[in-house]
C-alpha atoms as a PDB file:
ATOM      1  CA  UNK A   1     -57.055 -78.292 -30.105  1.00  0.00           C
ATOM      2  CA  UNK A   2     -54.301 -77.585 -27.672  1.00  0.00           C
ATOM      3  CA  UNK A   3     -51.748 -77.131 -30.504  1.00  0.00           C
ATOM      4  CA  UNK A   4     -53.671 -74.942 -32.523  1.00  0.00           C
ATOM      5  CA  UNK A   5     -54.238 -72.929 -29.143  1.00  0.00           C
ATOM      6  CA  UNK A   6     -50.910 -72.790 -29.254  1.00  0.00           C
ATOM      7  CA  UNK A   7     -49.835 -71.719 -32.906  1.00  0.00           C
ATOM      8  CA  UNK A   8     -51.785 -69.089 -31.935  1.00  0.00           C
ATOM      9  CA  UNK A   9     -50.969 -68.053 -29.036  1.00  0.00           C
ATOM     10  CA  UNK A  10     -47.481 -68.700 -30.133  1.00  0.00           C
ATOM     11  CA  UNK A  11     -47.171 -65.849 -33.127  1.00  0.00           C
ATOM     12  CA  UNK A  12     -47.905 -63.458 -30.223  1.00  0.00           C
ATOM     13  CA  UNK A  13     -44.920 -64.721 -27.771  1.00  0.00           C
ATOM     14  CA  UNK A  14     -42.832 -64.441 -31.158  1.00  0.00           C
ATOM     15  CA  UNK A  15     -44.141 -60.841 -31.369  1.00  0.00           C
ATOM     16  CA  UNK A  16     -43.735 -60.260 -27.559  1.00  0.00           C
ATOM     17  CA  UNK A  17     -39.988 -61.775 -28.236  1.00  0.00           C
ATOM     18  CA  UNK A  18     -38.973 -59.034 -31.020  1.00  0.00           C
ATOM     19  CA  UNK A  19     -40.527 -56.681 -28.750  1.00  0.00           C
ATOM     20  CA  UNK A  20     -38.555 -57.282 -25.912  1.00  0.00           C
ATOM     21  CA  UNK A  21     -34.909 -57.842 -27.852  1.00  0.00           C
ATOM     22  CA  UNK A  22     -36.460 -54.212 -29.335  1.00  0.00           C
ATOM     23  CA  UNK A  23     -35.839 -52.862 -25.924  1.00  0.00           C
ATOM     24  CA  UNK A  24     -33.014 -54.574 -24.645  1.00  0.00           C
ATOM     25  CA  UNK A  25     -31.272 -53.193 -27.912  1.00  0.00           C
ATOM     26  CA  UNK A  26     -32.530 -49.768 -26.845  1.00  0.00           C
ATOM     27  CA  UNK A  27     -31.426 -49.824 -23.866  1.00  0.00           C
ATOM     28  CA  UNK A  28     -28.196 -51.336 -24.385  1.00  0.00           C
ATOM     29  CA  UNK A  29     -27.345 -47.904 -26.839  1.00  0.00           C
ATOM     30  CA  UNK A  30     -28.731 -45.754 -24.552  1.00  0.00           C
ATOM     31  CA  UNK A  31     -26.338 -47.305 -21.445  1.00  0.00           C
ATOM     32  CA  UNK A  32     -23.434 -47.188 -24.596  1.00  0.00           C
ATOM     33  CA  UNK A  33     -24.357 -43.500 -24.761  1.00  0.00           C
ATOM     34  CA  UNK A  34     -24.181 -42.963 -21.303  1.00  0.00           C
ATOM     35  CA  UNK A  35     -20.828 -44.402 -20.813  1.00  0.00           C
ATOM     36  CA  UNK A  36     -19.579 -41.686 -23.272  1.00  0.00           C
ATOM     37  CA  UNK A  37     -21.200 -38.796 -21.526  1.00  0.00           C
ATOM     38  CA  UNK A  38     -19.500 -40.057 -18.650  1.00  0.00           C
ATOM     39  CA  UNK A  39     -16.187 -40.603 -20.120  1.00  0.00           C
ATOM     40  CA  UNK A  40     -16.573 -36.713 -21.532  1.00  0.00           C
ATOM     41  CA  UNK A  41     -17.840 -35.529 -17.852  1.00  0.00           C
ATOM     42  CA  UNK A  42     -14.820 -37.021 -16.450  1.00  0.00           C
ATOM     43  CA  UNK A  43     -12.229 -35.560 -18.911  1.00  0.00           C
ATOM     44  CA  UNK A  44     -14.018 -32.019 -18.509  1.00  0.00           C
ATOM     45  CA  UNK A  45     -13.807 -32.449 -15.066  1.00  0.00           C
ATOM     46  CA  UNK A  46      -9.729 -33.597 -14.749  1.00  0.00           C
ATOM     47  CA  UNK A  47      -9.590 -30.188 -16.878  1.00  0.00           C
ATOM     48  CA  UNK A  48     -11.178 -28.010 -14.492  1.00  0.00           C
ATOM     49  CA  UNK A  49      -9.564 -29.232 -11.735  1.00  0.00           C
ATOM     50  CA  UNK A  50      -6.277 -29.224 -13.296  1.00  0.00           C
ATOM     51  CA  UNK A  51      -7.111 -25.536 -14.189  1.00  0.00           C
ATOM     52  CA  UNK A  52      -7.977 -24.941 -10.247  1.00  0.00           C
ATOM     53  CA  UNK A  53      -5.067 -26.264  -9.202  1.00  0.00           C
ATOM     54  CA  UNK A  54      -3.196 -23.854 -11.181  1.00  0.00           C
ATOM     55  CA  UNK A  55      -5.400 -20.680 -10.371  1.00  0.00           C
ATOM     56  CA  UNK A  56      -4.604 -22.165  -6.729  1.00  0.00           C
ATOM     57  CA  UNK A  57      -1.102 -21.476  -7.107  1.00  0.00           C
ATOM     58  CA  UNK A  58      -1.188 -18.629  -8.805  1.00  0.00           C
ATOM     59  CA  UNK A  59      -3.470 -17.240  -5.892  1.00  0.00           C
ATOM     60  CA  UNK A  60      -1.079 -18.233  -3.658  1.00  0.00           C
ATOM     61  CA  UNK A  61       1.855 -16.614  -5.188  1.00  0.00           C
ATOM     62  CA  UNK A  62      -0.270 -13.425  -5.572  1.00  0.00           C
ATOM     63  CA  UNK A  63      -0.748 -13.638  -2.124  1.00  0.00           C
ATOM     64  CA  UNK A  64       2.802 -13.997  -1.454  1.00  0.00           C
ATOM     65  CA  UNK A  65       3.439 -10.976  -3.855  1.00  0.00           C
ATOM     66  CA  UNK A  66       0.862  -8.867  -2.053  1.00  0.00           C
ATOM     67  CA  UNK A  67       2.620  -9.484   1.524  1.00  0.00           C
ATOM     68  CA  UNK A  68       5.962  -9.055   0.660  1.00  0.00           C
ATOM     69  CA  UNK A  69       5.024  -5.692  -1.199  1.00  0.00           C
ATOM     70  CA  UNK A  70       2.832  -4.104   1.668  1.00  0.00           C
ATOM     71  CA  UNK A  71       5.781  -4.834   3.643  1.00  0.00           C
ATOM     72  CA  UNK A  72       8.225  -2.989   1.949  1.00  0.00           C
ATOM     73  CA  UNK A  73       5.129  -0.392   1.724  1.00  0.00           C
ATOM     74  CA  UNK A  74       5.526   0.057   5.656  1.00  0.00           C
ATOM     75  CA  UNK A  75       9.547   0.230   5.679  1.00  0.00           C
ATOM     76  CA  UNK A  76       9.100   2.512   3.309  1.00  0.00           C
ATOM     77  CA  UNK A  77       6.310   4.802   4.355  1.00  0.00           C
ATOM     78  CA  UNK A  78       8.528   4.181   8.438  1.00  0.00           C
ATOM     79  CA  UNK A  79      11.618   5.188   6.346  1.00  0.00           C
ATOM     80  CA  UNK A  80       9.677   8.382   5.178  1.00  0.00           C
ATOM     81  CA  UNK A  81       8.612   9.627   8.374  1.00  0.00           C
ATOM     82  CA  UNK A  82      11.799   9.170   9.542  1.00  0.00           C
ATOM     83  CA  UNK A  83      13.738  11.319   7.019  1.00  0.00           C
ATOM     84  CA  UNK A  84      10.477  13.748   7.514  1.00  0.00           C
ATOM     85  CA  UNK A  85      11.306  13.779  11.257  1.00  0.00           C
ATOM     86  CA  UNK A  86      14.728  14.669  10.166  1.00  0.00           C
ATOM     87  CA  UNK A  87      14.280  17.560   7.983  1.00  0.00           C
ATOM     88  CA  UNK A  88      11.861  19.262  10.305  1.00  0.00           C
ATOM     89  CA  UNK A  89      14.643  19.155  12.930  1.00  0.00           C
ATOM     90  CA  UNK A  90      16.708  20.713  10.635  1.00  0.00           C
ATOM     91  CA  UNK A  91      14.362  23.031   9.469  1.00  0.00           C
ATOM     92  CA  UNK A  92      14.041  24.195  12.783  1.00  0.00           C
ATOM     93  CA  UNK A  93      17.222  24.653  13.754  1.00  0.00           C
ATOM     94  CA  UNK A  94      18.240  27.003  10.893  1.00  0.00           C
ATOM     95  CA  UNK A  95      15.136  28.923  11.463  1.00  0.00           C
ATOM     96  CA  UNK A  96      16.305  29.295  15.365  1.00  0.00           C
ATOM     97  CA  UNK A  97      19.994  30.000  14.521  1.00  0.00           C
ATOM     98  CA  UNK A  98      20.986  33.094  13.629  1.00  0.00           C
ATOM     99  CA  UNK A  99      23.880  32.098  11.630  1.00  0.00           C
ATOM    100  CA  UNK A 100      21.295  30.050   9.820  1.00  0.00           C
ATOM    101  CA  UNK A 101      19.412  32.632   8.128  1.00  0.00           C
ATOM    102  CA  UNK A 102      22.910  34.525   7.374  1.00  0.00           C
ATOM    103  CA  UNK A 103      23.898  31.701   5.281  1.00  0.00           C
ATOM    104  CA  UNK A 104      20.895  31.717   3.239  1.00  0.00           C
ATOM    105  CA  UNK A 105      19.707  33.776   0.796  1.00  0.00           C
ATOM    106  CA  UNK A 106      16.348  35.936   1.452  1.00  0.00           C
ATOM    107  CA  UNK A 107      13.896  33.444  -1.188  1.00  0.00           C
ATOM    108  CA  UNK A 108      15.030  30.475   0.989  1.00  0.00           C
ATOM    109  CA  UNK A 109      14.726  31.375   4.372  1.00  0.00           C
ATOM    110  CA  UNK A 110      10.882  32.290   3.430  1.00  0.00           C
ATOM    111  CA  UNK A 111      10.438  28.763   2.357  1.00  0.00           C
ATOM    112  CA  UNK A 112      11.748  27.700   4.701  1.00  0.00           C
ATOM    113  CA  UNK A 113       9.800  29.672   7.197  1.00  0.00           C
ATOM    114  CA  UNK A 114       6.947  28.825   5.347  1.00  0.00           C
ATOM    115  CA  UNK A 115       7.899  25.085   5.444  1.00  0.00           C
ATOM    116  CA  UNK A 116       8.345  25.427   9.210  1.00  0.00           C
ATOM    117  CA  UNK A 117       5.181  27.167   9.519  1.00  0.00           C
ATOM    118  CA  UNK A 118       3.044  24.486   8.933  1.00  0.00           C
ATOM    119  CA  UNK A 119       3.431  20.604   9.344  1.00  0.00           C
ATOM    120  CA  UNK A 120       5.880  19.308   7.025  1.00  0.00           C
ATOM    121  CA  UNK A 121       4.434  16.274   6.270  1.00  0.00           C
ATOM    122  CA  UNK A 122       1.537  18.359   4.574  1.00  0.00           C
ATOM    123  CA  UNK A 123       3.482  20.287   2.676  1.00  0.00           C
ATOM    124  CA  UNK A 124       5.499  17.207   1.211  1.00  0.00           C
ATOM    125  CA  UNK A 125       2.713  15.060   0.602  1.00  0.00           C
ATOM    126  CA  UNK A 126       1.550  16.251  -2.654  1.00  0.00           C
ATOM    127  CA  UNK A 127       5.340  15.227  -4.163  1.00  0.00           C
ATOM    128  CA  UNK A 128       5.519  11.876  -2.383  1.00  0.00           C
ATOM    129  CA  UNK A 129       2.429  10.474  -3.905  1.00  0.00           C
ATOM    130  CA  UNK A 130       2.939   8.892  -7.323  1.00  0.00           C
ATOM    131  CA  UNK A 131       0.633   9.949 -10.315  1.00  0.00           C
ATOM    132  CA  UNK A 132       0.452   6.768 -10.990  1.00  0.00           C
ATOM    133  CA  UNK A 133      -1.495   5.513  -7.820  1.00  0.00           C
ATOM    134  CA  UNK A 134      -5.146   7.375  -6.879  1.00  0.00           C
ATOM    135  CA  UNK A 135      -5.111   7.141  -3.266  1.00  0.00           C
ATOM    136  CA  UNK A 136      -8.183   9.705  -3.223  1.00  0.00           C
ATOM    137  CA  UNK A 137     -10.051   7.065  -1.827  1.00  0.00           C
ATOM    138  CA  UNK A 138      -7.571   5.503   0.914  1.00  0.00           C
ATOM    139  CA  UNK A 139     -10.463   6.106   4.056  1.00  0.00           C
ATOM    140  CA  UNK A 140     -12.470   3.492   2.358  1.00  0.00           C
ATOM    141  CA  UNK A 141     -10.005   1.298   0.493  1.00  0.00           C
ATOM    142  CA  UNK A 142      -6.535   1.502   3.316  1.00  0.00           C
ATOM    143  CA  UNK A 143      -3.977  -1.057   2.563  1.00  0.00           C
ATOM    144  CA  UNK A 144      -4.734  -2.123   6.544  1.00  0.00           C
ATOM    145  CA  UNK A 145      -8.158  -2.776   5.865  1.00  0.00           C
ATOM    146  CA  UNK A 146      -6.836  -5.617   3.807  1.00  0.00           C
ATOM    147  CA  UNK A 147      -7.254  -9.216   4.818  1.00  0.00           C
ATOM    148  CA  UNK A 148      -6.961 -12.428   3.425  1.00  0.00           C
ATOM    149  CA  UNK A 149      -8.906 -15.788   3.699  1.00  0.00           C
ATOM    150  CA  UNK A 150      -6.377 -18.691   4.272  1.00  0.00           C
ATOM    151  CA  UNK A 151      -8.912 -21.343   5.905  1.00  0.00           C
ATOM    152  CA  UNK A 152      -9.108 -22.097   1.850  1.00  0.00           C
ATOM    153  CA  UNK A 153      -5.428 -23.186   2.278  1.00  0.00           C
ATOM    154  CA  UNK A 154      -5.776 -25.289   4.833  1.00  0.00           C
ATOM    155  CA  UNK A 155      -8.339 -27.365   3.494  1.00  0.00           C
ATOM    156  CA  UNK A 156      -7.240 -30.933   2.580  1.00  0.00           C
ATOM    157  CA  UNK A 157      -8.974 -32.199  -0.587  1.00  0.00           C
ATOM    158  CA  UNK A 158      -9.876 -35.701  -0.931  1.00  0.00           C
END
């Protein structure tokens, strides 16, 4: 009686058996699946940090370029303003002289008068900006206005 209660109860642990390898199959391809999605996450990621790395140092240089240009910006906008300085002085002293306005001929002194008239730094400022550059909108967009972020570059990565 006990080994018939067996036979039968043992085509159901045979069942329960195939079952269970059933499984362990299925979840041995889904942990084999896994294992590539990881492999792939980690090779997309090595790209995109190589990638950041270089956008990094390109920001870097650009912010290298950026300085160095505003500063020869200043020299020469201080450069300007000197030679502007300059010209009014001379300006005004050939209006003042009298000899001044004997030497030159009747068109020039009234540009020149008209040049001294008014502030000469207005009246050269239309042919000192390039046509290239818009600088309509300077008041909201100045050069000084400008600053730069570097905590980023002092951040140590693990």
């Amino acid at each position: 009686e006990q080994g018939l209660q067996l036979l039968e109860h043992g085509g159901s642990v045979e069942e329960d058996c195939i079952r269970i390898a059933r499984c362990f199959e299925a979840t041995r391809q889904r942990c084999c699946r896994l294992e590539q999605d990881r492999l792939r996450a980690r090779e997309q990621l090595a790209r995109v940090e190589a990638e950041r790395a270089a956008l990094e140092v390109k920001l870097k240089h650009a912010r290298n370029q950026v300085e160095v240009e505003m500063k020869k910006r200043h020299r020469a906008e201080a450069e300007l303003e000197k030679q502007e300085r300059k010209l009014q002085l001379v300006l005004e002293l050939l209006m003042r002289e009298p000899w001044g306005s004997e030497a030159l001929s009747r068109e020039q002194c009234s540009v020149l008068g008209a040049l001294a008239g008014r502030r000469l730094g207005a009246a050269l400022a239309p042919v000192r900006r390039s046509s290239a550059v818009d600088e309509s909108c300077q008041s909201l967009l100045s050069h000084s206005d400008i600053s730069y972020d570097r905590t980023e570059d002092d951040v140590v990565r693990s």
